[in-house]
PDB file of N, CA and C in Angstrom:
ATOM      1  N   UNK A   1     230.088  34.386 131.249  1.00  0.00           N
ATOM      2  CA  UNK A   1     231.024  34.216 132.358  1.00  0.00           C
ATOM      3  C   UNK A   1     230.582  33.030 133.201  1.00  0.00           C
ATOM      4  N   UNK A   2     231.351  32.247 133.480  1.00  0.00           N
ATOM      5  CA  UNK A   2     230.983  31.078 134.672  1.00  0.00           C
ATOM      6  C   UNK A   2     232.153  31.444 135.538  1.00  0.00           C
ATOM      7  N   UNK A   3     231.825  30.358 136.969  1.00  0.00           N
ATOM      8  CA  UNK A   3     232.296  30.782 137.798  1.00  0.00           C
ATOM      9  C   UNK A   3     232.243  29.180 138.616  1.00  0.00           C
ATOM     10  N   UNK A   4     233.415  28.724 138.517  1.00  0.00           N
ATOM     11  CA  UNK A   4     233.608  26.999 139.403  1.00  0.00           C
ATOM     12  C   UNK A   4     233.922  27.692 140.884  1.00  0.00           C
ATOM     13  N   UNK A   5     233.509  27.422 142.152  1.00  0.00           N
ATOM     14  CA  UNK A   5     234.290  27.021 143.466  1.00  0.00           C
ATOM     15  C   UNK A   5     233.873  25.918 144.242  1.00  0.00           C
ATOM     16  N   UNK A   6     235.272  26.274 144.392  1.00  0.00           N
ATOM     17  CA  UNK A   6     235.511  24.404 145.377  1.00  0.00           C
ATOM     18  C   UNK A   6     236.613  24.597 146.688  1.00  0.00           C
ATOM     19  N   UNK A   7     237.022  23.645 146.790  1.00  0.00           N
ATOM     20  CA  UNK A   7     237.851  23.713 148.104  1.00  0.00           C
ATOM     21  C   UNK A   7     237.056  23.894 149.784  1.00  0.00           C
ATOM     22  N   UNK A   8     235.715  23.601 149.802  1.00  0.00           N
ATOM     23  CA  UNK A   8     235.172  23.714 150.862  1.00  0.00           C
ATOM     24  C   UNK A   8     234.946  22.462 151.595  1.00  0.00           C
ATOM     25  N   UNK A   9     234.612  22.535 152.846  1.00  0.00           N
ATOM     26  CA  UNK A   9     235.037  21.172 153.613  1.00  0.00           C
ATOM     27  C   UNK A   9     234.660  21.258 155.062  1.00  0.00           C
ATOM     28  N   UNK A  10     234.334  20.010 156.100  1.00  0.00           N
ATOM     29  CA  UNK A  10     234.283  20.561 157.331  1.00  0.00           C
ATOM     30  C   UNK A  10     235.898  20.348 157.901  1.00  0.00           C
ATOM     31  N   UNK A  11     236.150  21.474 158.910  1.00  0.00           N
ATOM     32  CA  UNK A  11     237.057  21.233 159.632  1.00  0.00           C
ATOM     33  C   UNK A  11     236.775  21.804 160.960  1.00  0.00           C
ATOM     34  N   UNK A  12     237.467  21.857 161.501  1.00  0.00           N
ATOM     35  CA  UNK A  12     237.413  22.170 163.266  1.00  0.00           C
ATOM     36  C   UNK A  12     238.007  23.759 163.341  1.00  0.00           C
ATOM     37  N   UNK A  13     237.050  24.093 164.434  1.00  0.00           N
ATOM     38  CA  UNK A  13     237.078  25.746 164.716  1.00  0.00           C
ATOM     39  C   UNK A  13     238.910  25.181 165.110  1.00  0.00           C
ATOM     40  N   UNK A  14     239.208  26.803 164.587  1.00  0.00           N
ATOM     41  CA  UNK A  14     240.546  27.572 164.490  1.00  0.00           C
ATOM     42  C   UNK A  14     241.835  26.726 163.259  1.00  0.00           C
ATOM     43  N   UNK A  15     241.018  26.034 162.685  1.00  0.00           N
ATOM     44  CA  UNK A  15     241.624  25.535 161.124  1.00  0.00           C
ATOM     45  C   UNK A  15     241.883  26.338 160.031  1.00  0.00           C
ATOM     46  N   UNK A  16     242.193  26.470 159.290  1.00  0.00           N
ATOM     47  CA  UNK A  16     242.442  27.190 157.543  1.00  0.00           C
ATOM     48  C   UNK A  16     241.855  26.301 157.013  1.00  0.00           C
ATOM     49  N   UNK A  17     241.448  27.178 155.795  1.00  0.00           N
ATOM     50  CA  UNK A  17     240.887  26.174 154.630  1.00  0.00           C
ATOM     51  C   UNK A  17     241.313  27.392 153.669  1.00  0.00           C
ATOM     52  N   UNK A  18     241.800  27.002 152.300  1.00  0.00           N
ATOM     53  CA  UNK A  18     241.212  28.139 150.933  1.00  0.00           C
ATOM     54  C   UNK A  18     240.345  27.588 150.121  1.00  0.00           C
ATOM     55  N   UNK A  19     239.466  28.580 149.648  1.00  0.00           N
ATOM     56  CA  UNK A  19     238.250  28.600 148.971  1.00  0.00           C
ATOM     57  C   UNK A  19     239.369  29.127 147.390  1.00  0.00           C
ATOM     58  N   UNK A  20     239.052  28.308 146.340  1.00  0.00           N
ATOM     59  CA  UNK A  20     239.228  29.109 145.210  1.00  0.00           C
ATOM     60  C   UNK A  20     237.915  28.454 143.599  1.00  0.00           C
ATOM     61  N   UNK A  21     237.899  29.816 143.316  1.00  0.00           N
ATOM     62  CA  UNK A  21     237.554  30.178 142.112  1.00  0.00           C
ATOM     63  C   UNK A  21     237.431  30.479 141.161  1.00  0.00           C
ATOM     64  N   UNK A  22     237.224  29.297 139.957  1.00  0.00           N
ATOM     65  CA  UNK A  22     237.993  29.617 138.498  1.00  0.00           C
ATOM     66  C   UNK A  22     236.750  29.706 137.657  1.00  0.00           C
ATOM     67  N   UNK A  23     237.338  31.155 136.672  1.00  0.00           N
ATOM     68  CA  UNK A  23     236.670  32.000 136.099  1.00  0.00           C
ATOM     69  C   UNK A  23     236.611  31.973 134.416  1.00  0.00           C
ATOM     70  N   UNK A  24     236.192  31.610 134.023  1.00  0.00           N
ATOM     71  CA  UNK A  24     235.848  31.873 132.498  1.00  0.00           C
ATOM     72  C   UNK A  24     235.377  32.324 131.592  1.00  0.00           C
ATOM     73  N   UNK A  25     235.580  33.233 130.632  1.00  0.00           N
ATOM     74  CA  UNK A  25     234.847  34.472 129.736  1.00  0.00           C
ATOM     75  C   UNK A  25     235.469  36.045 130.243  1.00  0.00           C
ATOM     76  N   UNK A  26     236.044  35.392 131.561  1.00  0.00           N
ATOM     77  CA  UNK A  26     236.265  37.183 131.966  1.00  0.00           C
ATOM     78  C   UNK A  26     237.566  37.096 132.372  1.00  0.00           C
ATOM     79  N   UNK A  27     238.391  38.187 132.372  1.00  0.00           N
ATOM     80  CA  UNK A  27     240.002  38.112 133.016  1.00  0.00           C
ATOM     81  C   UNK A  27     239.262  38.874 134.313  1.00  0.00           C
ATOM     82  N   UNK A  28     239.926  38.089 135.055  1.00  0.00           N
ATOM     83  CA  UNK A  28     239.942  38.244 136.693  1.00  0.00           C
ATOM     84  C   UNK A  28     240.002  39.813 137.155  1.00  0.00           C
ATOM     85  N   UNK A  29     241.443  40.373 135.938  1.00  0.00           N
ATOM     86  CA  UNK A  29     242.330  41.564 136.417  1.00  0.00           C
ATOM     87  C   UNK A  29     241.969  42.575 135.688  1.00  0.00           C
ATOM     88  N   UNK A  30     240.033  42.419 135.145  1.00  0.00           N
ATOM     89  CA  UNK A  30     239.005  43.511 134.447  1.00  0.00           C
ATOM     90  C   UNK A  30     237.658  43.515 134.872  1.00  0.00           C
ATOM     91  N   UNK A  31     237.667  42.866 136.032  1.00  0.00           N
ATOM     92  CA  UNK A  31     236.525  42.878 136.470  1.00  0.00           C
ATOM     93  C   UNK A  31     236.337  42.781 138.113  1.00  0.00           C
ATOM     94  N   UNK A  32     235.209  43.072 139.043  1.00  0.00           N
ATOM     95  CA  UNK A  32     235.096  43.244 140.196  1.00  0.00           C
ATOM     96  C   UNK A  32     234.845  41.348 140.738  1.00  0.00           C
ATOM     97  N   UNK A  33     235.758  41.033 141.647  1.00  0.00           N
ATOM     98  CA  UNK A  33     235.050  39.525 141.605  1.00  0.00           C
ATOM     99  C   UNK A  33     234.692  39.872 143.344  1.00  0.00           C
ATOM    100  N   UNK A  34     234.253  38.895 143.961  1.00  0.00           N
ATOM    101  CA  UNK A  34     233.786  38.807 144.977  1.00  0.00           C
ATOM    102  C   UNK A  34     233.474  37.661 146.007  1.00  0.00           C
ATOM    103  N   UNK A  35     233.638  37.443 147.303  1.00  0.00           N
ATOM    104  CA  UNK A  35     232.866  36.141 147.858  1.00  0.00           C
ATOM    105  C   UNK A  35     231.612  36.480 148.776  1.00  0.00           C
ATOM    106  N   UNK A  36     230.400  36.070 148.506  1.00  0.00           N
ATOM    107  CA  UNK A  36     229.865  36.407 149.698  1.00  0.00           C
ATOM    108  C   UNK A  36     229.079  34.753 149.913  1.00  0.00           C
ATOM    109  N   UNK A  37     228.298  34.944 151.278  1.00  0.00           N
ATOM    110  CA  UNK A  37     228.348  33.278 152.033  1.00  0.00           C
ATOM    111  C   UNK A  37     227.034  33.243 152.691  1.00  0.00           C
ATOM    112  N   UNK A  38     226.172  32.267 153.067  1.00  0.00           N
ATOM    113  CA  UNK A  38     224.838  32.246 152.987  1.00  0.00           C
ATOM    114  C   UNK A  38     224.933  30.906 154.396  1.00  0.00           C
ATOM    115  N   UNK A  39     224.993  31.498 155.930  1.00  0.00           N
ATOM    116  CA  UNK A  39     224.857  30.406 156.670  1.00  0.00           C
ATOM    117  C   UNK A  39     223.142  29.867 156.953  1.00  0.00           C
ATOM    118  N   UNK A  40     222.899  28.634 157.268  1.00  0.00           N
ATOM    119  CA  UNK A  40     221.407  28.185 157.852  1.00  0.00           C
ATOM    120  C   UNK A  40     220.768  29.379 158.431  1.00  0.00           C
ATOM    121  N   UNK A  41     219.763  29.255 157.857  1.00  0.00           N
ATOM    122  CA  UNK A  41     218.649  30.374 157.890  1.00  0.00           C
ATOM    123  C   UNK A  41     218.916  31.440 158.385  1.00  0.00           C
ATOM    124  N   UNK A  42     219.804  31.930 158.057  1.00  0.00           N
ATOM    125  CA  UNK A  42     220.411  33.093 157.661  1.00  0.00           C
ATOM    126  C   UNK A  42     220.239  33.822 155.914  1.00  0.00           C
ATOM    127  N   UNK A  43     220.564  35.702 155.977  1.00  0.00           N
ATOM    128  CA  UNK A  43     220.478  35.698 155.131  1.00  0.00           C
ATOM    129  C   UNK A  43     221.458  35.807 154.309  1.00  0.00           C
ATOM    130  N   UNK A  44     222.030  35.626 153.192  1.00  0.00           N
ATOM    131  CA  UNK A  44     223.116  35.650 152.557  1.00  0.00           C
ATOM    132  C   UNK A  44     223.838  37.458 152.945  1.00  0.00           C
ATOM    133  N   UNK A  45     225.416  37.297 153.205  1.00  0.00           N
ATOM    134  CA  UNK A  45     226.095  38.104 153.330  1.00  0.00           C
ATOM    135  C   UNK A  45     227.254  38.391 152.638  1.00  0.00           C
ATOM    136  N   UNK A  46     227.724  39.855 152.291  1.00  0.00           N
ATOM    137  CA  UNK A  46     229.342  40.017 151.870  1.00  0.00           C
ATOM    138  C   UNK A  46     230.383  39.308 152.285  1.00  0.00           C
ATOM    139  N   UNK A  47     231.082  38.723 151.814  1.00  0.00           N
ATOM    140  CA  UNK A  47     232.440  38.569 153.009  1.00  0.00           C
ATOM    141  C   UNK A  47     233.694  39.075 152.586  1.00  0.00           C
ATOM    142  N   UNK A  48     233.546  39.525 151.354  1.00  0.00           N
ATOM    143  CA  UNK A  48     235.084  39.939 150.497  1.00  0.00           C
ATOM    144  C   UNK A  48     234.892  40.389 149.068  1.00  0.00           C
ATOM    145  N   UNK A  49     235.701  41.476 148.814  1.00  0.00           N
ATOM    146  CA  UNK A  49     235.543  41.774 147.416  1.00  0.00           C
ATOM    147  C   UNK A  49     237.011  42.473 147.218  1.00  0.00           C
ATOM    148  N   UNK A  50     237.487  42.170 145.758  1.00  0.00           N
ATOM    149  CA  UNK A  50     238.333  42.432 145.323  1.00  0.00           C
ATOM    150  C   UNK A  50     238.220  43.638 143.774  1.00  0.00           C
ATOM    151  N   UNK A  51     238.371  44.913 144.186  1.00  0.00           N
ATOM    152  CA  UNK A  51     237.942  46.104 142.855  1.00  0.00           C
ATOM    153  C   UNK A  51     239.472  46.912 143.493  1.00  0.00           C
ATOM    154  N   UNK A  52     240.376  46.704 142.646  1.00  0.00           N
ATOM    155  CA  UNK A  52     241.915  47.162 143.267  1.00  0.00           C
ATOM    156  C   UNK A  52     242.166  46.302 144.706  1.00  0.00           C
ATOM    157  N   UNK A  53     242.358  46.899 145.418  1.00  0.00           N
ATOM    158  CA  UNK A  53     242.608  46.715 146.758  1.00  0.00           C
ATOM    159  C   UNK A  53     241.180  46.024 146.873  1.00  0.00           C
ATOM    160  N   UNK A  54     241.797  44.347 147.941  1.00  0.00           N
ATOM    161  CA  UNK A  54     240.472  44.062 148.565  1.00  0.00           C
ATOM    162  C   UNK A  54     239.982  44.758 149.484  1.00  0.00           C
ATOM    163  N   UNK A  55     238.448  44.362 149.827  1.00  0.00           N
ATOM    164  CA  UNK A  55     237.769  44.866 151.425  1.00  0.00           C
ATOM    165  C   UNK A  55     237.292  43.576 151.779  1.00  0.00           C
ATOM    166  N   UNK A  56     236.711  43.767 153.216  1.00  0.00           N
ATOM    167  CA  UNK A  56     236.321  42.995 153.786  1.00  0.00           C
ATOM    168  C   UNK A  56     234.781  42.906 154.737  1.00  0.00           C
ATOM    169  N   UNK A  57     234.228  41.979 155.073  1.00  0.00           N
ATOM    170  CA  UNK A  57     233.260  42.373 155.924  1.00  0.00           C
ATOM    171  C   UNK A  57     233.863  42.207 157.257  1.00  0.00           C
ATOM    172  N   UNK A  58     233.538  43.396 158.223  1.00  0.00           N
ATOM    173  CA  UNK A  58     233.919  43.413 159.747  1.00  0.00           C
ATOM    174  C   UNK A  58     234.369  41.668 160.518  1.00  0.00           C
ATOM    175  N   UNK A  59     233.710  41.088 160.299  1.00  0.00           N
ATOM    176  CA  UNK A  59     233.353  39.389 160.858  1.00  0.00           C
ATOM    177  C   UNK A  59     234.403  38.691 160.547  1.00  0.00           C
ATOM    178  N   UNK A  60     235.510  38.789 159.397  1.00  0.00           N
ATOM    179  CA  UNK A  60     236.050  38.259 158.499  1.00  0.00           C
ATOM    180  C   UNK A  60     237.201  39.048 158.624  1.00  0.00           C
ATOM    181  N   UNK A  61     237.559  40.473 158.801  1.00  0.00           N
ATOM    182  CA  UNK A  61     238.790  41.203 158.786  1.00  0.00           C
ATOM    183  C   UNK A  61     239.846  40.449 159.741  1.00  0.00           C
ATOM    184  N   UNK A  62     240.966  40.785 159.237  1.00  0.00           N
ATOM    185  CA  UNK A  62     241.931  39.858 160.054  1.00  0.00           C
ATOM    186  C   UNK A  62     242.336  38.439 160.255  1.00  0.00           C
ATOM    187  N   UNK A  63     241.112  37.880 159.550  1.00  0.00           N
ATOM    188  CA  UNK A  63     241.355  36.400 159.204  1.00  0.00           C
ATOM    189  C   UNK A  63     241.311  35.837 158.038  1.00  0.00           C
ATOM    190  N   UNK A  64     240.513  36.712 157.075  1.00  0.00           N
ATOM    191  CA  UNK A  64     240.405  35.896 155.838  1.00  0.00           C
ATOM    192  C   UNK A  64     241.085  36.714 154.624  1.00  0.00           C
ATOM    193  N   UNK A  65     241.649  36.237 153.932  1.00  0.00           N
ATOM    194  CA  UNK A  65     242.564  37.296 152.696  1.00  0.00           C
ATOM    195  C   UNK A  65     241.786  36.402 151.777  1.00  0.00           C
ATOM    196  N   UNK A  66     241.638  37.473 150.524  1.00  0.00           N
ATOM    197  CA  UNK A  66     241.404  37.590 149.091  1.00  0.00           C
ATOM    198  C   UNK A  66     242.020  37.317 148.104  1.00  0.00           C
ATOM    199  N   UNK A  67     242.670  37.047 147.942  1.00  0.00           N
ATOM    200  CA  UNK A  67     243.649  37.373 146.447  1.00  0.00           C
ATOM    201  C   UNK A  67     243.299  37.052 144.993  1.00  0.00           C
ATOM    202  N   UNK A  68     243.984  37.298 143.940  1.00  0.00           N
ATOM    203  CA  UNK A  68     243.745  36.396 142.751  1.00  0.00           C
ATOM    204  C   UNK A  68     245.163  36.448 142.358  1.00  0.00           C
ATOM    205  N   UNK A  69     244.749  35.002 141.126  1.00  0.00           N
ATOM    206  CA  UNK A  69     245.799  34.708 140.064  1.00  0.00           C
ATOM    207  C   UNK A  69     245.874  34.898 138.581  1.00  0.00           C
ATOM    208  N   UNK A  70     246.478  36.370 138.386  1.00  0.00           N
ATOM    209  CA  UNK A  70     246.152  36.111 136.961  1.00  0.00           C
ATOM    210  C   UNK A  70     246.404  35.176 135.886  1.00  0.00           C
ATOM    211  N   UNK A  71     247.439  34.557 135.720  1.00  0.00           N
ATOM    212  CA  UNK A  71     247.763  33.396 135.319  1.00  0.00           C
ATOM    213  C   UNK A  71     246.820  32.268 135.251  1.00  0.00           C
ATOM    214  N   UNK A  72     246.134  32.175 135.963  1.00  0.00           N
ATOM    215  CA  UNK A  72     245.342  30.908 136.425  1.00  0.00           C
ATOM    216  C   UNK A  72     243.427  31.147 136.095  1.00  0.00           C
ATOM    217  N   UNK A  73     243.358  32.835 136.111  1.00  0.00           N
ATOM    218  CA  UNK A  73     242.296  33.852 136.421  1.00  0.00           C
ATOM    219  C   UNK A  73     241.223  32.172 137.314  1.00  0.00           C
ATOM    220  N   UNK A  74     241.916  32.892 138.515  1.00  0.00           N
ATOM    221  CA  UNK A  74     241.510  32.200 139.401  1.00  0.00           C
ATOM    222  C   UNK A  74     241.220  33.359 140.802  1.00  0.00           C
ATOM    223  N   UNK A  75     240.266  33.158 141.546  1.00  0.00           N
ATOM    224  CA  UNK A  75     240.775  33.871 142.829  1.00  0.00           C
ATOM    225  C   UNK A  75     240.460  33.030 144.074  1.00  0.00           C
ATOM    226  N   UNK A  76     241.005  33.755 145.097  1.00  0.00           N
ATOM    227  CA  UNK A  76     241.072  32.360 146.244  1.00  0.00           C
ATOM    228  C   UNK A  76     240.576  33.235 147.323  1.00  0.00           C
ATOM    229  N   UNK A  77     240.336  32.631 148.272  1.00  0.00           N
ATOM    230  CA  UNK A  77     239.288  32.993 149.831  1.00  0.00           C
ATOM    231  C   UNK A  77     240.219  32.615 150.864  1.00  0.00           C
ATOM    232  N   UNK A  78     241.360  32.286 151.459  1.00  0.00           N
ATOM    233  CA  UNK A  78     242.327  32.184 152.421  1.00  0.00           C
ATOM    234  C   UNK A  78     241.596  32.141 153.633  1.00  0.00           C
ATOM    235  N   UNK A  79     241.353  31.264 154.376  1.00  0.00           N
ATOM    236  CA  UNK A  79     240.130  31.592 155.674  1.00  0.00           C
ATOM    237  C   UNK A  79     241.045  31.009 156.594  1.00  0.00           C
ATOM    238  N   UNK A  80     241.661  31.789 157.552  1.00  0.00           N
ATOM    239  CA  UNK A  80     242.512  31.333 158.770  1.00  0.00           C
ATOM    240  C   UNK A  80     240.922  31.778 160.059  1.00  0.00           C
ATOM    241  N   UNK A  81     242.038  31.069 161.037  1.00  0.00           N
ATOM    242  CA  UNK A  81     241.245  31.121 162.480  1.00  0.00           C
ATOM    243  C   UNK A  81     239.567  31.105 162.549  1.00  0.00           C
ATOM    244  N   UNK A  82     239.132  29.514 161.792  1.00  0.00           N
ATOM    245  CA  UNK A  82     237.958  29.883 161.358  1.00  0.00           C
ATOM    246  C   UNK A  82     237.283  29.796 162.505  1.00  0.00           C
ATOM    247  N   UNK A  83     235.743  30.126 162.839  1.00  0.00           N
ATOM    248  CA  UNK A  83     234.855  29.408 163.536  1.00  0.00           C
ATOM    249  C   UNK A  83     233.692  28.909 163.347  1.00  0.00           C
ATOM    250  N   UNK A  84     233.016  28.293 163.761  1.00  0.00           N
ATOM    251  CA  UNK A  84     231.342  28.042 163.765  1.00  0.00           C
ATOM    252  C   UNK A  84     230.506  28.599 163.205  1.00  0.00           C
ATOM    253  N   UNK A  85     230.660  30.273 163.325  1.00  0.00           N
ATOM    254  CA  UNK A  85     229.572  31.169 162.784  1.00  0.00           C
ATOM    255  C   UNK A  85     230.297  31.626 161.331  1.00  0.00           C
ATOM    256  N   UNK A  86     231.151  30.899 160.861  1.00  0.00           N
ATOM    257  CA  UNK A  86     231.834  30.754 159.687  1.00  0.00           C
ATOM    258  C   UNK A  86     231.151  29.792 158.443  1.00  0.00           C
ATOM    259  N   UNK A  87     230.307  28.837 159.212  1.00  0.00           N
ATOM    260  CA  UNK A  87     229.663  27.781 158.573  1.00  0.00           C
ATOM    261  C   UNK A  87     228.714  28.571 157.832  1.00  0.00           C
ATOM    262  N   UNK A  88     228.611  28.145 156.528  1.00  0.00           N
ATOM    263  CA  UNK A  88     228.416  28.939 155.217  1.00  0.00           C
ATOM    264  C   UNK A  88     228.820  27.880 154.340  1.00  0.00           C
ATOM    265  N   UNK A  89     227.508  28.437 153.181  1.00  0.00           N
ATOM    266  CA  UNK A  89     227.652  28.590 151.700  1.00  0.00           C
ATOM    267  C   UNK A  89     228.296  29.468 150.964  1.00  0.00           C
ATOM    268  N   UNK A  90     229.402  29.627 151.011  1.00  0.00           N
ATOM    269  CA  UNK A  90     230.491  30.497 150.204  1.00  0.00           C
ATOM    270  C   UNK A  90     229.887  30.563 148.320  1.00  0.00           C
ATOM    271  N   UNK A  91     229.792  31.590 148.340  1.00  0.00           N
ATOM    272  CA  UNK A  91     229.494  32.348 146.712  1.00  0.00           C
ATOM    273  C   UNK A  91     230.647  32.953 146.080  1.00  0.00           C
ATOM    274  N   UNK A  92     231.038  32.527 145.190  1.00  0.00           N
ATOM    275  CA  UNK A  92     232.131  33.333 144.338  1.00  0.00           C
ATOM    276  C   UNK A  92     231.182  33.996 143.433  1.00  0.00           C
ATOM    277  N   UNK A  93     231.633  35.519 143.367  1.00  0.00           N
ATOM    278  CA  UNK A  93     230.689  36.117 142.219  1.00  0.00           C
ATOM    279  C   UNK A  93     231.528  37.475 141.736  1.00  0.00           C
ATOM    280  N   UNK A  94     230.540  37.789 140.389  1.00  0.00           N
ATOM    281  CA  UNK A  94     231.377  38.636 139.171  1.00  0.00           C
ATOM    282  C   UNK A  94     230.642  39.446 139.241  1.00  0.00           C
ATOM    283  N   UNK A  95     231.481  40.815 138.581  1.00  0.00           N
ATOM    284  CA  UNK A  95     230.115  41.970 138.250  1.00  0.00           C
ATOM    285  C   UNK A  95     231.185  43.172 137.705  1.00  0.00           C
ATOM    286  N   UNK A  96     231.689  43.032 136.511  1.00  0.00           N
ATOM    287  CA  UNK A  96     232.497  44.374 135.632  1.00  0.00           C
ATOM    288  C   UNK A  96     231.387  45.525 135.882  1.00  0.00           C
ATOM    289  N   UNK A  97     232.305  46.402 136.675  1.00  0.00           N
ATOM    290  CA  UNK A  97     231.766  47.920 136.579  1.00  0.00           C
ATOM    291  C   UNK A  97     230.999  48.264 137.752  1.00  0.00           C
ATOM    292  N   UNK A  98     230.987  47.164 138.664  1.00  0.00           N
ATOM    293  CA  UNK A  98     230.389  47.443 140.259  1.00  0.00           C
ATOM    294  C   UNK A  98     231.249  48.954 140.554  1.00  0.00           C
ATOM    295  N   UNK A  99     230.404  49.652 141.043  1.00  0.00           N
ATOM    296  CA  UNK A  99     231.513  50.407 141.818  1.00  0.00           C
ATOM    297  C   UNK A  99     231.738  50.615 143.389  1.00  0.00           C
ATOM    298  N   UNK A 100     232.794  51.134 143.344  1.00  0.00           N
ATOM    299  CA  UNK A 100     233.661  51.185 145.164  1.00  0.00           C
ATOM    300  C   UNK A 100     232.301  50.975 145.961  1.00  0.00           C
ATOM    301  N   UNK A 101     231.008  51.715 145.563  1.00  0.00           N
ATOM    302  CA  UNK A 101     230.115  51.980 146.955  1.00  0.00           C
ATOM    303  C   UNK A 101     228.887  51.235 146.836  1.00  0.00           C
ATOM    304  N   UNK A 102     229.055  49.859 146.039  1.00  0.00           N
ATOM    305  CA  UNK A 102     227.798  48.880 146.033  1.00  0.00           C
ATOM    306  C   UNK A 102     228.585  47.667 146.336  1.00  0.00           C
ATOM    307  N   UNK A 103     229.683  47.605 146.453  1.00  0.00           N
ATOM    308  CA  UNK A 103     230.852  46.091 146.173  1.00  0.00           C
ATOM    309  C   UNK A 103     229.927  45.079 147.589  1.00  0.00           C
ATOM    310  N   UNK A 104     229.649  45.537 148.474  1.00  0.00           N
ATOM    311  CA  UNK A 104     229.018  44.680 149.517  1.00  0.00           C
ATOM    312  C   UNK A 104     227.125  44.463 148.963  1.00  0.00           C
ATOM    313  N   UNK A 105     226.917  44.865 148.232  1.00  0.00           N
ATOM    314  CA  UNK A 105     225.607  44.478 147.716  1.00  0.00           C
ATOM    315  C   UNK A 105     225.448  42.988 147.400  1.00  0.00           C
ATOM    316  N   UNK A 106     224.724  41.956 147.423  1.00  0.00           N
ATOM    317  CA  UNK A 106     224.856  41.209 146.583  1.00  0.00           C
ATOM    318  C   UNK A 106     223.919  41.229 144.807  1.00  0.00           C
ATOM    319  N   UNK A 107     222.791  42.451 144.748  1.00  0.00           N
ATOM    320  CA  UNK A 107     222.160  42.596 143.458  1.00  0.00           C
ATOM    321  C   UNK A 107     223.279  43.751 142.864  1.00  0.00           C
ATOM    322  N   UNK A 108     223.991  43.794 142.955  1.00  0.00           N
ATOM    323  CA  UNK A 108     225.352  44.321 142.079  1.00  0.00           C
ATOM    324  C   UNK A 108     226.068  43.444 141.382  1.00  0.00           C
ATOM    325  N   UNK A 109     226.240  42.253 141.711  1.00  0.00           N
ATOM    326  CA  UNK A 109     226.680  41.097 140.729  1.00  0.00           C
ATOM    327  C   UNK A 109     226.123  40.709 139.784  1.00  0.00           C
ATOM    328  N   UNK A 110     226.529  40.072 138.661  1.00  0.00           N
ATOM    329  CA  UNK A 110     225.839  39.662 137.475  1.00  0.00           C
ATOM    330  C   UNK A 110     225.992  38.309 137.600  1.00  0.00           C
ATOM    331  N   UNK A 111     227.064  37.551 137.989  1.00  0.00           N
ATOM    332  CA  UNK A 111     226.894  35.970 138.054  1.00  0.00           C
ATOM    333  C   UNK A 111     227.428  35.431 138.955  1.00  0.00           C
ATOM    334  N   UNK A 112     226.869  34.354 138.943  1.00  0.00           N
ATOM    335  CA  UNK A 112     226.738  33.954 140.458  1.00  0.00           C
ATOM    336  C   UNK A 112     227.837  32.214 140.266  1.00  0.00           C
ATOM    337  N   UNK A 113     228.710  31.438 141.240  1.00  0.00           N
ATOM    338  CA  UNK A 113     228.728  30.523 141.226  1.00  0.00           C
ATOM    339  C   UNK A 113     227.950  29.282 141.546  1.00  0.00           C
ATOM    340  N   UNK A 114     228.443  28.023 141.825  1.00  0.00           N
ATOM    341  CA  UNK A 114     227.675  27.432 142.547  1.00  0.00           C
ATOM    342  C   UNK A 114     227.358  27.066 143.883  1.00  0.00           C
ATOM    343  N   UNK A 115     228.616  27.552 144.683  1.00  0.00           N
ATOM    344  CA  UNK A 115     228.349  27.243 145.762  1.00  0.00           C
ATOM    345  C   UNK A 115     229.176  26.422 146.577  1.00  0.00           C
ATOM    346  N   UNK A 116     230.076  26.347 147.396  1.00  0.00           N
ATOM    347  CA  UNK A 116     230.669  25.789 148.043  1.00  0.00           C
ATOM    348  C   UNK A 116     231.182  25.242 149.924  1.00  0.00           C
ATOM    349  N   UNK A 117     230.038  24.665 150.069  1.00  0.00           N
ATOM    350  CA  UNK A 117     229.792  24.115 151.797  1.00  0.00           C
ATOM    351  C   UNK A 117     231.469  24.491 152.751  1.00  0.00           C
ATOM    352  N   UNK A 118     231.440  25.117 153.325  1.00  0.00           N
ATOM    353  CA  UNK A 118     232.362  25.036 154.311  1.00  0.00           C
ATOM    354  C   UNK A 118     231.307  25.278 156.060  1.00  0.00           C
ATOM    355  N   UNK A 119     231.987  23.962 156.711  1.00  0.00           N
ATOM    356  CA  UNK A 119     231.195  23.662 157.728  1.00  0.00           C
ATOM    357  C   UNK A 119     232.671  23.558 159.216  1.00  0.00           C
ATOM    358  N   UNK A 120     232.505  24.420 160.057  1.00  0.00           N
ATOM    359  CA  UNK A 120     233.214  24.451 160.878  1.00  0.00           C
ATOM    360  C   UNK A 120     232.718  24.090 162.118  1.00  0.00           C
ATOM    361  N   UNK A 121     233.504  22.936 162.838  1.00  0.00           N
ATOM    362  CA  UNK A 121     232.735  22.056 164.274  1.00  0.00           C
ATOM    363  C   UNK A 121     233.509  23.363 165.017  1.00  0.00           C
ATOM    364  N   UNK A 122     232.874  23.034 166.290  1.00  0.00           N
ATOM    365  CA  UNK A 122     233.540  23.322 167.796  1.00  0.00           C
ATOM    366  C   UNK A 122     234.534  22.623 168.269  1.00  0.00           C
TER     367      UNK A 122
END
């Protein structure tokens, strides 16, 4: 399984950006995918996972949607009303057979992307 994301960028607090991620070896719509995001010395965190219905981490509810494309087996990160403490290394990641009550783990995944800078000014 690999895992491309891109679409990251600086922009100015209360901007959109989408994050998306294209997937290969695995159909999108058989497996648990996920984003989680790693700001300056900070430690890496959940921010979204998609196993049926997405979830979210608290920080992120209300602003950022999940989705995927099966067509494309792509999935995307939708980040409205961003801010500052948004600035992150965004992770797209995989893991068939996570279940409902580890999905915010990050040693529940099996592969990892590379990584994608989104940097939000004041």
């Amino acid at each position: 399984v690999q895992l491309q994301a891109f679409g990251g960028g600086l922009v100015q607090a209360g901007d959109s950006l989408r994050l998306s991620c294209a997937v290969s070896g695995r159909a999108v719509s058989r497996t648990v995918m996920a984003w989680f995001r790693q700001a300056p010395g900070k430690e890496r965190e959940f921010v979204a996972a998609i196993k049926g219905n997405p979830s979210y981490a608290d920080s992120v509810k209300g602003r950022f949607t999940m989705s995927r494309d099966l067509a494309k087996n792509t999935v995307y990160l939708q980040m409205n009303s961003l801010k500052p403490e948004d600035t992150a290394i965004y992770y797209c990641v995989e893991g068939s057979g996570v279940i409902q009550g580890r999905l915010r783990e990050e040693a529940a995944y099996y592969h990892w992307g590379q990584g994608t800078l989104v940097t939000v000014s004041s």
